[in-house]
N, C-alpha and C. Protein backbone atom coordinates (compact mmCIF):
# COMPACT_ATOMS: atom_id res chain seq x y z
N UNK A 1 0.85 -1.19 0.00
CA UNK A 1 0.00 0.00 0.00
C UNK A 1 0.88 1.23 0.00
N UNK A 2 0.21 2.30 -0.80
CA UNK A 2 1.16 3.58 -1.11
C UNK A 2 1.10 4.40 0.27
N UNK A 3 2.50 5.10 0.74
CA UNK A 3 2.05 6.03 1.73
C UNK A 3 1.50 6.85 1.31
N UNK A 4 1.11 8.04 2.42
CA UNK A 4 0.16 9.38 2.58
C UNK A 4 0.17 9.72 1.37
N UNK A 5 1.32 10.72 0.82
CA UNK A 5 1.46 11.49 -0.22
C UNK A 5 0.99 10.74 -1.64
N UNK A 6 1.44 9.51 -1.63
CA UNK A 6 1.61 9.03 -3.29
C UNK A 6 0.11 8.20 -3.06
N UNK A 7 -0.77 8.49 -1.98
CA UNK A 7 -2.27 7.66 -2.00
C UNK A 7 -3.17 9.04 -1.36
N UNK A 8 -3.69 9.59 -2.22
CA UNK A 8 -4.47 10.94 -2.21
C UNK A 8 -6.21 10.87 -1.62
N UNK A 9 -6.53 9.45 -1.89
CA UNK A 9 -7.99 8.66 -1.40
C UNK A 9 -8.21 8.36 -0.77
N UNK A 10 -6.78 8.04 0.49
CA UNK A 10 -6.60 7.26 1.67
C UNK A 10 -8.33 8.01 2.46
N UNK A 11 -7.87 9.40 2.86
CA UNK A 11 -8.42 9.80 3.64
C UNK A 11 -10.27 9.32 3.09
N UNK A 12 -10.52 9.60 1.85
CA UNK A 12 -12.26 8.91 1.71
C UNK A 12 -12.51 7.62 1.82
N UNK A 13 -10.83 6.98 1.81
CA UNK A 13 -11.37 5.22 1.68
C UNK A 13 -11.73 4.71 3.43
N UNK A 14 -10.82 5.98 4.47
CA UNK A 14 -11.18 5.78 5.79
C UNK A 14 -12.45 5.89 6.29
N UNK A 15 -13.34 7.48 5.23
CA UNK A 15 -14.53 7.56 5.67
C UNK A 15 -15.56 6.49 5.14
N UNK A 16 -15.51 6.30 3.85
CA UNK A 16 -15.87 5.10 3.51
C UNK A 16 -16.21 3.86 4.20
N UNK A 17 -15.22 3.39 4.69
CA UNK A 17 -14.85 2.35 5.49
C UNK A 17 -15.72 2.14 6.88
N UNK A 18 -15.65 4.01 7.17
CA UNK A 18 -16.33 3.83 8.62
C UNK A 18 -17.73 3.33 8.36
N UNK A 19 -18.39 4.36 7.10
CA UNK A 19 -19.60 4.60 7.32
C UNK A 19 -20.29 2.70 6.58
N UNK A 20 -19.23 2.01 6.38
CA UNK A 20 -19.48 0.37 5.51
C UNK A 20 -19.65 -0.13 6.97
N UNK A 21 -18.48 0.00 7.85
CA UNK A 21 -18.84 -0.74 9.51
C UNK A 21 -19.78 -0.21 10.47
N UNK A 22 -20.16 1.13 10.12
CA UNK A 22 -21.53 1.00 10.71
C UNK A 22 -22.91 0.48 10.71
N UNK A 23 -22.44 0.66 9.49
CA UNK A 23 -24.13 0.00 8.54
C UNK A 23 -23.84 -1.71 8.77
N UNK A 24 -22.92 -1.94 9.07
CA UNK A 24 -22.93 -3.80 9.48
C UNK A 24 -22.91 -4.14 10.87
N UNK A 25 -22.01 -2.93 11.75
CA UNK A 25 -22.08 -3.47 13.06
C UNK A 25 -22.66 -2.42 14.05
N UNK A 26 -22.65 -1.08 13.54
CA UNK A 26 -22.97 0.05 14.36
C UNK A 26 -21.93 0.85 14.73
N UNK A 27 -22.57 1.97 15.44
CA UNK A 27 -21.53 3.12 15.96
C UNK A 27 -20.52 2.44 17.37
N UNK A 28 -21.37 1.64 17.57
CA UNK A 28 -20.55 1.03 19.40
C UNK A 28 -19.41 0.12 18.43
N UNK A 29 -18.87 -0.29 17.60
CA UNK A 29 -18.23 -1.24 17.00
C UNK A 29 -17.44 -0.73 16.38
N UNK A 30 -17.04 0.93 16.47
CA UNK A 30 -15.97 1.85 15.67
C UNK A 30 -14.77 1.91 16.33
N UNK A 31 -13.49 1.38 15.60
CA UNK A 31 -12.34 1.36 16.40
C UNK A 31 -11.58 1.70 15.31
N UNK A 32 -10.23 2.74 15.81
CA UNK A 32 -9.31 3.20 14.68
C UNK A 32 -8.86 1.69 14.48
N UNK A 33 -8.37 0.44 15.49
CA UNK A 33 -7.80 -0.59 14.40
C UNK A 33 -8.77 -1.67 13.55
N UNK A 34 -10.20 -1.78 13.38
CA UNK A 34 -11.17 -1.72 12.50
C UNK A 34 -11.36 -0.98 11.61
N UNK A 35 -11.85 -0.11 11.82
CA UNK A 35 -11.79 0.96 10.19
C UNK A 35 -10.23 0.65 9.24
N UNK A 36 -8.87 0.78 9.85
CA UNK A 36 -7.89 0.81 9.14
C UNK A 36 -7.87 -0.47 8.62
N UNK A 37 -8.29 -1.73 9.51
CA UNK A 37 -8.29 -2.91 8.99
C UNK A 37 -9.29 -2.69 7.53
N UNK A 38 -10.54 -2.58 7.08
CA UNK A 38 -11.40 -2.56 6.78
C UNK A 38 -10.88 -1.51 4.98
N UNK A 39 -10.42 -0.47 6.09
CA UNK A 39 -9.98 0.72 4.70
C UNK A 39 -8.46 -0.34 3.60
N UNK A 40 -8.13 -0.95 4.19
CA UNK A 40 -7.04 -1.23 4.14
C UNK A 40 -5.78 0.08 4.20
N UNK A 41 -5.38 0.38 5.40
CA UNK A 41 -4.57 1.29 5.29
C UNK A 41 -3.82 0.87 6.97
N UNK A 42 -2.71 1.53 7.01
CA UNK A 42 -1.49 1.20 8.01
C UNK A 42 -2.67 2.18 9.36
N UNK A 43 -2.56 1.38 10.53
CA UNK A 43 -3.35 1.98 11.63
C UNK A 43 -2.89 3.88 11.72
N UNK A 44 -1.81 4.00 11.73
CA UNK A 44 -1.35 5.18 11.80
C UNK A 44 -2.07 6.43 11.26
N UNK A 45 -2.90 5.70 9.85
CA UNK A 45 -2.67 6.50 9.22
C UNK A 45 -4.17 7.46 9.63
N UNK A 46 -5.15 6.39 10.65
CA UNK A 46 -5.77 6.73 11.15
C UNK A 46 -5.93 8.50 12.15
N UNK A 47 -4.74 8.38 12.81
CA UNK A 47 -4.16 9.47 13.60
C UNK A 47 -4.08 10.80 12.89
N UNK A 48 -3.40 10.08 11.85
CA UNK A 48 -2.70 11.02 10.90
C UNK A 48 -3.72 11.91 10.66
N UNK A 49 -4.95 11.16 10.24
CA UNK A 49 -6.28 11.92 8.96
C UNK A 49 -6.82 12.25 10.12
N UNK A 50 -7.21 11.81 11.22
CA UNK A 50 -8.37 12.36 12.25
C UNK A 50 -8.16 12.28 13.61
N UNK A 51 -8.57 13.53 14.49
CA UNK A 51 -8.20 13.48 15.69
C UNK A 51 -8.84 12.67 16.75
N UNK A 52 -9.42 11.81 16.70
CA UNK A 52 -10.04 11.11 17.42
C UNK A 52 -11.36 10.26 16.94
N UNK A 53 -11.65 9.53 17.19
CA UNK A 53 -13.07 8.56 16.99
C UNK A 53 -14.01 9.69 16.72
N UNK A 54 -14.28 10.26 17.46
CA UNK A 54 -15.62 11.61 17.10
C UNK A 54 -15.40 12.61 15.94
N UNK A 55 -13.90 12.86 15.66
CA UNK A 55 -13.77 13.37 14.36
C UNK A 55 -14.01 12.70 13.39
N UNK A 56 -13.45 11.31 13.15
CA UNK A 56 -14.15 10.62 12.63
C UNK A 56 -15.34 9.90 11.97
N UNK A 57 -15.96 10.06 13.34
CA UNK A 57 -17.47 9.83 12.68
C UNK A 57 -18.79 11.29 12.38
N UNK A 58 -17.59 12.37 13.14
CA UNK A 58 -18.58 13.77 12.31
C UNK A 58 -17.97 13.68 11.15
N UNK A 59 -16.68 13.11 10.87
CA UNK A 59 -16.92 13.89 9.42
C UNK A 59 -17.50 12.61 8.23
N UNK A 60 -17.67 11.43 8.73
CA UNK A 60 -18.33 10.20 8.07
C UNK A 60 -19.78 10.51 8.33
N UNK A 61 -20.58 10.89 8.91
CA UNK A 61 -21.39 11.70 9.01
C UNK A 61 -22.04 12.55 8.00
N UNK A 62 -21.39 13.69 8.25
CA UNK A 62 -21.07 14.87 7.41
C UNK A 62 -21.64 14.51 5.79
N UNK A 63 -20.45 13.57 5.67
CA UNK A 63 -20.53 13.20 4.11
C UNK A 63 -21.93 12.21 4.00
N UNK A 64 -22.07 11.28 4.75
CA UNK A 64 -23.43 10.74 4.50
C UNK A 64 -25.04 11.48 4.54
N UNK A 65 -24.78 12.28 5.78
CA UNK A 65 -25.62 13.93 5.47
C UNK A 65 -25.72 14.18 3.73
N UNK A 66 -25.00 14.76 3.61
CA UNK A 66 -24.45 14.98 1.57
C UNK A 66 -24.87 14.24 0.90
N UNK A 67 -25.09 13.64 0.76
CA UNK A 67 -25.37 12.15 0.64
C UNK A 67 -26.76 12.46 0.18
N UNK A 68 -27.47 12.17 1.79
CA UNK A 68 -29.15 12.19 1.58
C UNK A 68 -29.56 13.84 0.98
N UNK A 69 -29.10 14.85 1.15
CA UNK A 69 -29.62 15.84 0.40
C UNK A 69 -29.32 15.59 -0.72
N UNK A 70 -28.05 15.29 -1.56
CA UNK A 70 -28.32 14.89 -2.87
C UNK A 70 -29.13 14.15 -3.51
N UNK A 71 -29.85 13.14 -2.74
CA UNK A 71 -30.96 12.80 -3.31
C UNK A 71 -32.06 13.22 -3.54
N UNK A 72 -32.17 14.60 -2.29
CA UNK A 72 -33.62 15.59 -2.24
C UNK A 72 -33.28 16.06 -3.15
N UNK A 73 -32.25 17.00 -3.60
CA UNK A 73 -31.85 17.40 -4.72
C UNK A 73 -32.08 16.78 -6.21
N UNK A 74 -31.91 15.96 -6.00
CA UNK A 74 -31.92 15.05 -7.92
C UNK A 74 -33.48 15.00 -7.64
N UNK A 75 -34.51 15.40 -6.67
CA UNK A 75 -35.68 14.21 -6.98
C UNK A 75 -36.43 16.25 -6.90
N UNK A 76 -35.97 16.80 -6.53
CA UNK A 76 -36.87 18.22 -6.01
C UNK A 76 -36.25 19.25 -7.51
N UNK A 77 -35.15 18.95 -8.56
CA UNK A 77 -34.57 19.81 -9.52
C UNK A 77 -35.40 19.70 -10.65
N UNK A 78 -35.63 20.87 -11.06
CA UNK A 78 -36.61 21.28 -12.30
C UNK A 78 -37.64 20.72 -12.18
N UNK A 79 -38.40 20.78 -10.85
CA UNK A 79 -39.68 20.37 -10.78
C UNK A 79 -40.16 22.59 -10.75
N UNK A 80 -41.39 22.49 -11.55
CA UNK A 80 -41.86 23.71 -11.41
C UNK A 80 -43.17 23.59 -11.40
N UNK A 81 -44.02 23.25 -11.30
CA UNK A 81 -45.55 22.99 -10.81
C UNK A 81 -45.81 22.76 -9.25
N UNK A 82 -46.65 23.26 -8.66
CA UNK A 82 -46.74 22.32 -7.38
C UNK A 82 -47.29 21.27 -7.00
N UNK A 83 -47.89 20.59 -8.59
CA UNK A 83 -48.57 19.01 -8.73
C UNK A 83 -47.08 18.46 -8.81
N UNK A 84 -46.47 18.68 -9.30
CA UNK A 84 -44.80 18.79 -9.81
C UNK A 84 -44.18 18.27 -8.87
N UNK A 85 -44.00 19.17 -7.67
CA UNK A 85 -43.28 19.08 -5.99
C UNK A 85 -43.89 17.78 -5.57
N UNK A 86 -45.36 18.03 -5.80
CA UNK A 86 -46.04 17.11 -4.75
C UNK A 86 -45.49 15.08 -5.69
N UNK A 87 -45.93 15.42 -6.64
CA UNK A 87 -44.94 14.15 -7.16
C UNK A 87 -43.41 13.63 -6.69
N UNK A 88 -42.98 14.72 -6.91
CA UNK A 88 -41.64 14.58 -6.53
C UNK A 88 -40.97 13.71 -4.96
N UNK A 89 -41.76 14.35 -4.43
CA UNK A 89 -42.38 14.32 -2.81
C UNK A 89 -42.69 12.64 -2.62
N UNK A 90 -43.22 12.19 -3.78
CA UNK A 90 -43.95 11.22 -3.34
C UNK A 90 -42.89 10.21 -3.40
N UNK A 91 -42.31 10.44 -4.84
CA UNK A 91 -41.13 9.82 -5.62
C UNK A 91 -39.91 9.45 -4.20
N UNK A 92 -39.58 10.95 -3.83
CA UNK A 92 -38.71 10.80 -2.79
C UNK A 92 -38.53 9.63 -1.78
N UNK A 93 -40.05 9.76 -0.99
CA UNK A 93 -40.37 8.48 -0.02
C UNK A 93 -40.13 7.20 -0.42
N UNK A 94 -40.62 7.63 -1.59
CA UNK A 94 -40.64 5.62 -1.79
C UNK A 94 -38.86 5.44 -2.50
N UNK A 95 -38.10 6.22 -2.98
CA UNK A 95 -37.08 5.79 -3.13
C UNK A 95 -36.06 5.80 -1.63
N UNK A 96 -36.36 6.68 -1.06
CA UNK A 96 -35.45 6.27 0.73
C UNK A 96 -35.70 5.27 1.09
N UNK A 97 -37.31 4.87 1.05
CA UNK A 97 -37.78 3.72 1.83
C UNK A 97 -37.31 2.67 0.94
N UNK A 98 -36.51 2.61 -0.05
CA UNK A 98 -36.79 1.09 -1.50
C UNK A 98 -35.43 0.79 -1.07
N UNK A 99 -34.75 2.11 -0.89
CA UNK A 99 -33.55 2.07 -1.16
C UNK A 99 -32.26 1.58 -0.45
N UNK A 100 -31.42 1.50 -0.39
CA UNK A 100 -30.10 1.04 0.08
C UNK A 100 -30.58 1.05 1.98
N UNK A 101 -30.45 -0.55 2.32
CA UNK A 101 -30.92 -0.72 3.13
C UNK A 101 -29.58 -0.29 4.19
N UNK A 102 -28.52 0.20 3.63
CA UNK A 102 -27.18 0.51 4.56
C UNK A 102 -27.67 2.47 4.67
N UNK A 103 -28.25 2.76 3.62
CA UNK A 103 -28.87 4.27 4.17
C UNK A 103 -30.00 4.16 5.43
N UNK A 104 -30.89 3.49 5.48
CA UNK A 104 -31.43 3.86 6.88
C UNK A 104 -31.17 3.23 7.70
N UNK A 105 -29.83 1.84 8.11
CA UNK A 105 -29.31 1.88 9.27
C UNK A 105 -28.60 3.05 9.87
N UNK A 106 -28.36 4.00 8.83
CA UNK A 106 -26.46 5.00 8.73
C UNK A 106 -27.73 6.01 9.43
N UNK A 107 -28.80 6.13 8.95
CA UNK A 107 -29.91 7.23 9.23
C UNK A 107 -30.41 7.04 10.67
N UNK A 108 -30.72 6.17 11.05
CA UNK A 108 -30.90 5.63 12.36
C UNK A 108 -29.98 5.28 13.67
N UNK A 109 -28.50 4.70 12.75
CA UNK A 109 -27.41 5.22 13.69
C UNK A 109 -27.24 7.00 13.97
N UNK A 110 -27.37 7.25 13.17
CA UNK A 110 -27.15 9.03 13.52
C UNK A 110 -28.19 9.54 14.68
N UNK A 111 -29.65 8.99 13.81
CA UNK A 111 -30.02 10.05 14.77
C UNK A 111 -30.12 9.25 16.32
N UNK A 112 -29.45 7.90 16.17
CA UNK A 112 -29.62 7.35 17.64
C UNK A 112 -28.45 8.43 18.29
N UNK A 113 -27.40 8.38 17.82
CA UNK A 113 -25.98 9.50 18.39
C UNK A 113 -26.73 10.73 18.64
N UNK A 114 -27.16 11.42 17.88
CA UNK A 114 -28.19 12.49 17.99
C UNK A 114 -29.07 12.84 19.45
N UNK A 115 -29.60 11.86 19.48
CA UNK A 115 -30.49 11.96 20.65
C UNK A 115 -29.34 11.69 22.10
N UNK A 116 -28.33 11.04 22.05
CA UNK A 116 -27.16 10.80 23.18
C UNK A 116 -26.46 12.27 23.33
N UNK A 117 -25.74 12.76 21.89
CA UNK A 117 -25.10 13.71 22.05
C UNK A 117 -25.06 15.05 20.88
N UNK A 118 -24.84 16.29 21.90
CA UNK A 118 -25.09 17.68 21.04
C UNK A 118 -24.75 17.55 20.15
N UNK A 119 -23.26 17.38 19.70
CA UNK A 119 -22.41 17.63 18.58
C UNK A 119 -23.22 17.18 17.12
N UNK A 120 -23.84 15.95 17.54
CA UNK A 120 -24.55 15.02 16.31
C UNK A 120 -26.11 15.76 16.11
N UNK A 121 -26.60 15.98 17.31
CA UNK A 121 -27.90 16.81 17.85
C UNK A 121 -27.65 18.13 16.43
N UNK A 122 -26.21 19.03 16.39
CA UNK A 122 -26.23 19.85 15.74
C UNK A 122 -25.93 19.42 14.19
N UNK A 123 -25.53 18.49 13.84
CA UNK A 123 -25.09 17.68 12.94
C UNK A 123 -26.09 17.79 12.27
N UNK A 124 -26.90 16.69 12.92
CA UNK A 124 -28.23 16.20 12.45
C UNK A 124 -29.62 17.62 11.80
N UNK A 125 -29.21 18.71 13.29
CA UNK A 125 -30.29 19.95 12.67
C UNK A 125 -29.83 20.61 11.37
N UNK A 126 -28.51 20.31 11.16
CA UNK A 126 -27.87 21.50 9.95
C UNK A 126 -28.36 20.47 8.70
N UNK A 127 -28.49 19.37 8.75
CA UNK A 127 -28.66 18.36 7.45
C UNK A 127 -29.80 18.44 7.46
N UNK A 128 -31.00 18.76 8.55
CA UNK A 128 -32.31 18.73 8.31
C UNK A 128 -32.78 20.34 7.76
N UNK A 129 -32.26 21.20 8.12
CA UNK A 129 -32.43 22.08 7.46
C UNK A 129 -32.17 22.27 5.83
N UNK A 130 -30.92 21.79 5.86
CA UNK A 130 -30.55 21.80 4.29
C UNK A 130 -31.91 20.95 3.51
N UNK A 131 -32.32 20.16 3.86
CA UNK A 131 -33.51 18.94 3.39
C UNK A 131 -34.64 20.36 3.11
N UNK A 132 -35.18 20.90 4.06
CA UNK A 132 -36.11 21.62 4.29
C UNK A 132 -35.52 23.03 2.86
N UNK A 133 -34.95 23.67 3.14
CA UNK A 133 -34.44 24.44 2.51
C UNK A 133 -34.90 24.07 1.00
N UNK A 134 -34.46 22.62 0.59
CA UNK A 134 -35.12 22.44 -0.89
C UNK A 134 -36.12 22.02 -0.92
N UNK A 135 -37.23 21.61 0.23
CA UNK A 135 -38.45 21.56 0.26
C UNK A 135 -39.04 23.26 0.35
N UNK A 136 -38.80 24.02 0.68
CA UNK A 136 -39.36 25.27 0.74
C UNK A 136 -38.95 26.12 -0.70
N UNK A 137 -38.22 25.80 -1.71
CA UNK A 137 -38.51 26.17 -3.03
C UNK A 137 -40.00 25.78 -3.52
N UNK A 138 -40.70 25.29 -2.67
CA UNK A 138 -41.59 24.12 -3.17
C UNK A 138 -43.02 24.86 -2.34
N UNK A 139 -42.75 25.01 -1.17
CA UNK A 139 -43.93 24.87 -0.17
C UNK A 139 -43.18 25.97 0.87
N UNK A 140 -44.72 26.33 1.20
CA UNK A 140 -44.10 27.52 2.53
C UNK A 140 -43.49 26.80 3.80
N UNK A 141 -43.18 27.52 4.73
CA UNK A 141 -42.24 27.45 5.89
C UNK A 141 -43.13 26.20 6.46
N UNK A 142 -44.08 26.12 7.24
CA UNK A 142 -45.24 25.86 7.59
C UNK A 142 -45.22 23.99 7.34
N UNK A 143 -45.25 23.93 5.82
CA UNK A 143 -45.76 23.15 5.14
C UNK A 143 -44.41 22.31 5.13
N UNK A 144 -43.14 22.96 5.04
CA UNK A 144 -42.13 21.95 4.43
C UNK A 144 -41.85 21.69 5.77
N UNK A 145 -41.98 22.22 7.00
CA UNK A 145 -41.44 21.27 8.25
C UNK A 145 -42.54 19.98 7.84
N UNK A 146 -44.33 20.19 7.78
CA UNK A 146 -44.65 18.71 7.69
C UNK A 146 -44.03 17.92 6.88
N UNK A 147 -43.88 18.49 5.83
CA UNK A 147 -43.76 17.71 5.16
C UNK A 147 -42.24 16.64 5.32
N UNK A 148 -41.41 17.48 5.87
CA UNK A 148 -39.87 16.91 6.37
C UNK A 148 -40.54 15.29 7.17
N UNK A 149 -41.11 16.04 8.34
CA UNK A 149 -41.88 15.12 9.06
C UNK A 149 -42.24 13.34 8.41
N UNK A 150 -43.40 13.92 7.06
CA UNK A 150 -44.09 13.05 6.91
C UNK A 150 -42.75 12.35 5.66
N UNK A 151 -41.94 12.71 5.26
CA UNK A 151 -40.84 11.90 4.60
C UNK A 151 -39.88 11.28 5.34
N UNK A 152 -39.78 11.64 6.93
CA UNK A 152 -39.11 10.93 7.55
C UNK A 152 -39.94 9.42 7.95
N UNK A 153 -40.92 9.74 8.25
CA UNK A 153 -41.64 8.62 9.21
C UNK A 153 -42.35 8.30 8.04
N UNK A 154 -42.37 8.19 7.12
CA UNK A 154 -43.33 7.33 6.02
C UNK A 154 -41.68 6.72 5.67
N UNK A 155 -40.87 7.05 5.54
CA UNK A 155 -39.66 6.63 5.15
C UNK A 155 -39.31 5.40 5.82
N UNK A 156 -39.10 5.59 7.16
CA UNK A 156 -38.95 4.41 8.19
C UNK A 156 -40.28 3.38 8.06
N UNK A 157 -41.17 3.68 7.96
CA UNK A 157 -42.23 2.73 8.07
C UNK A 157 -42.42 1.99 7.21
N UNK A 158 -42.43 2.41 6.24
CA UNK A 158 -42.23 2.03 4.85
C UNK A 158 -41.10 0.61 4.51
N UNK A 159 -39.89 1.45 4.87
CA UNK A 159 -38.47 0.51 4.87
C UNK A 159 -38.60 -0.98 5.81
N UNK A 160 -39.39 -0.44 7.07
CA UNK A 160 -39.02 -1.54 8.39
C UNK A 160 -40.26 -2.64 8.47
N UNK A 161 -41.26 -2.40 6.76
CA UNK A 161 -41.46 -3.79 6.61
C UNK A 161 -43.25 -3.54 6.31
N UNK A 162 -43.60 -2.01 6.09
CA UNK A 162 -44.84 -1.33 5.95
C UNK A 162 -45.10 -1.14 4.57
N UNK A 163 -44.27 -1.19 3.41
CA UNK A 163 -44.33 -0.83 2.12
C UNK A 163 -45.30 -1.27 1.39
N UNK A 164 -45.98 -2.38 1.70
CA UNK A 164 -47.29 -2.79 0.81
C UNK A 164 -48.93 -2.23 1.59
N UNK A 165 -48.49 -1.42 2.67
CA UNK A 165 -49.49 -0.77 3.45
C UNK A 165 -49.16 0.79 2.78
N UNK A 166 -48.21 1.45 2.18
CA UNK A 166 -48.11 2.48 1.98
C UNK A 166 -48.10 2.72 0.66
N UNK A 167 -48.17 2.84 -0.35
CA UNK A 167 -48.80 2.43 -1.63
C UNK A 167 -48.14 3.81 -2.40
N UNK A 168 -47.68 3.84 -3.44
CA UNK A 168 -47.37 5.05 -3.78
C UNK A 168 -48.70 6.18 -4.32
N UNK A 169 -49.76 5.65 -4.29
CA UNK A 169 -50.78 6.04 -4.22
C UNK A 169 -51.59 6.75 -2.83
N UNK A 170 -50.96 5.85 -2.20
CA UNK A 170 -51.04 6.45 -0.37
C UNK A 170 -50.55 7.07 -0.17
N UNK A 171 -49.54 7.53 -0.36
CA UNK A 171 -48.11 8.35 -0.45
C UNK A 171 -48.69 9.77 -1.01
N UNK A 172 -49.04 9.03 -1.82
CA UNK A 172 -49.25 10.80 -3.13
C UNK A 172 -50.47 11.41 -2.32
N UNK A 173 -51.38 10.54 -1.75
CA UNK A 173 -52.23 11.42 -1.48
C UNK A 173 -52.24 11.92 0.30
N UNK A 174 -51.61 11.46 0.97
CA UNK A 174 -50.76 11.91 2.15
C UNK A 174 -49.76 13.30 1.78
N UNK A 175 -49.20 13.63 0.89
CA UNK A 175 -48.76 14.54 0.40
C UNK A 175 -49.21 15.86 0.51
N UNK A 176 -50.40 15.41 -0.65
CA UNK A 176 -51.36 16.50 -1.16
C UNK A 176 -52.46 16.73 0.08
N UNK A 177 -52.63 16.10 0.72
CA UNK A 177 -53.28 16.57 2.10
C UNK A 177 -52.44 17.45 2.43
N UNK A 178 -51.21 17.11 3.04
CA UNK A 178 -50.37 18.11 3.69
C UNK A 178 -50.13 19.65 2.83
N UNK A 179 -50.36 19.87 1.57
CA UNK A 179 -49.63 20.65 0.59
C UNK A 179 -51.21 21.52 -0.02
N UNK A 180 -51.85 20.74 -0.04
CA UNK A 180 -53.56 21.79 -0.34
C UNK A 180 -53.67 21.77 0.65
N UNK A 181 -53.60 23.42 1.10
CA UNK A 181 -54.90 23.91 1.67
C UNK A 181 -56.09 25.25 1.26
């Protein structure tokens, strides 16, 4: 394996790495000589890139945050109708809930850290805002907190084994409740 300088990826293959052993074993199961095992990289190099376990997983975090707004993003861009949004909206749910079953462990590890400690507590509000932020191109202040709401918890419910109770038809019109008034 190349050192520091002549391996420029090291540092994403660490975050990488973390955010692969959470989604298999959890946040209690994060150890600099796991991740390095895992990244394949010399333990050191752990030190090197991050000051501690908590830097670590804010900034594996961080990037998985990025992550889920880029998906609000690809699913909320050049929508311009507000039948438009409300589709979009619907689209959204059912692709979190379909989707990569290592995104809502990583989603559920967080906000379990979240609810333990501030740092993630603030983590977690700055990524929910950003979410909201491209829901409110869409819908007033009011409307895009429900609606944050009802994409979180139709999301989870959906995923943890509810999906033939939630219908994308159910969906759409859970939406448009929230969005006509």
């Amino acid at each position: 394996m190349a050192t520091g300088q002549a391996d420029p990826r090291r540092r994403e293959r660490i975050l990488a790495a973390t955010l692969d052993h959470i989604a298999d074993e959890g946040v209690a199961g994060v150890s600099h000589r796991k991740i390095a095992a895992r990244a394949g990289v010399p333990l050191g190099s752990m030190t090197y890139h991050f000051a501690g376990i908590d830097d670590l997983l804010r900034e594996a975090f961080t990037g998985f945050a990025d992550h889920i707004v880029a998906v609000f993003e690809r699913h909320l861009a050049g929508v311009g109708t507000p039948d438009e949004a409300r589709e979009a909206v619907t689209e959204l749910i059912h692709v979190l809930s379909d989707g990569p079953r290592r995104d809502l462990v990583l989603t559920q590890e967080l906000y379990t850290l979240a609810a333990r400690r501030p740092e993630y507590r603030e983590l977690t509000r700055a990524w929910m805002a950003r979410s909201r932020q491209l829901l409110e191109r869409h819908f007033d202040p009011d409307t895009t907190r429900r609606l944050d709401a009802l994409i979180e918890g139709l999301a989870l419910h959906r995923a943890l084994g509810e999906a033939d109770s939630y219908t994308r038809e159910l969906t759409g019109e859970a939406v448009r409740r929230l969005t006509v008034m």
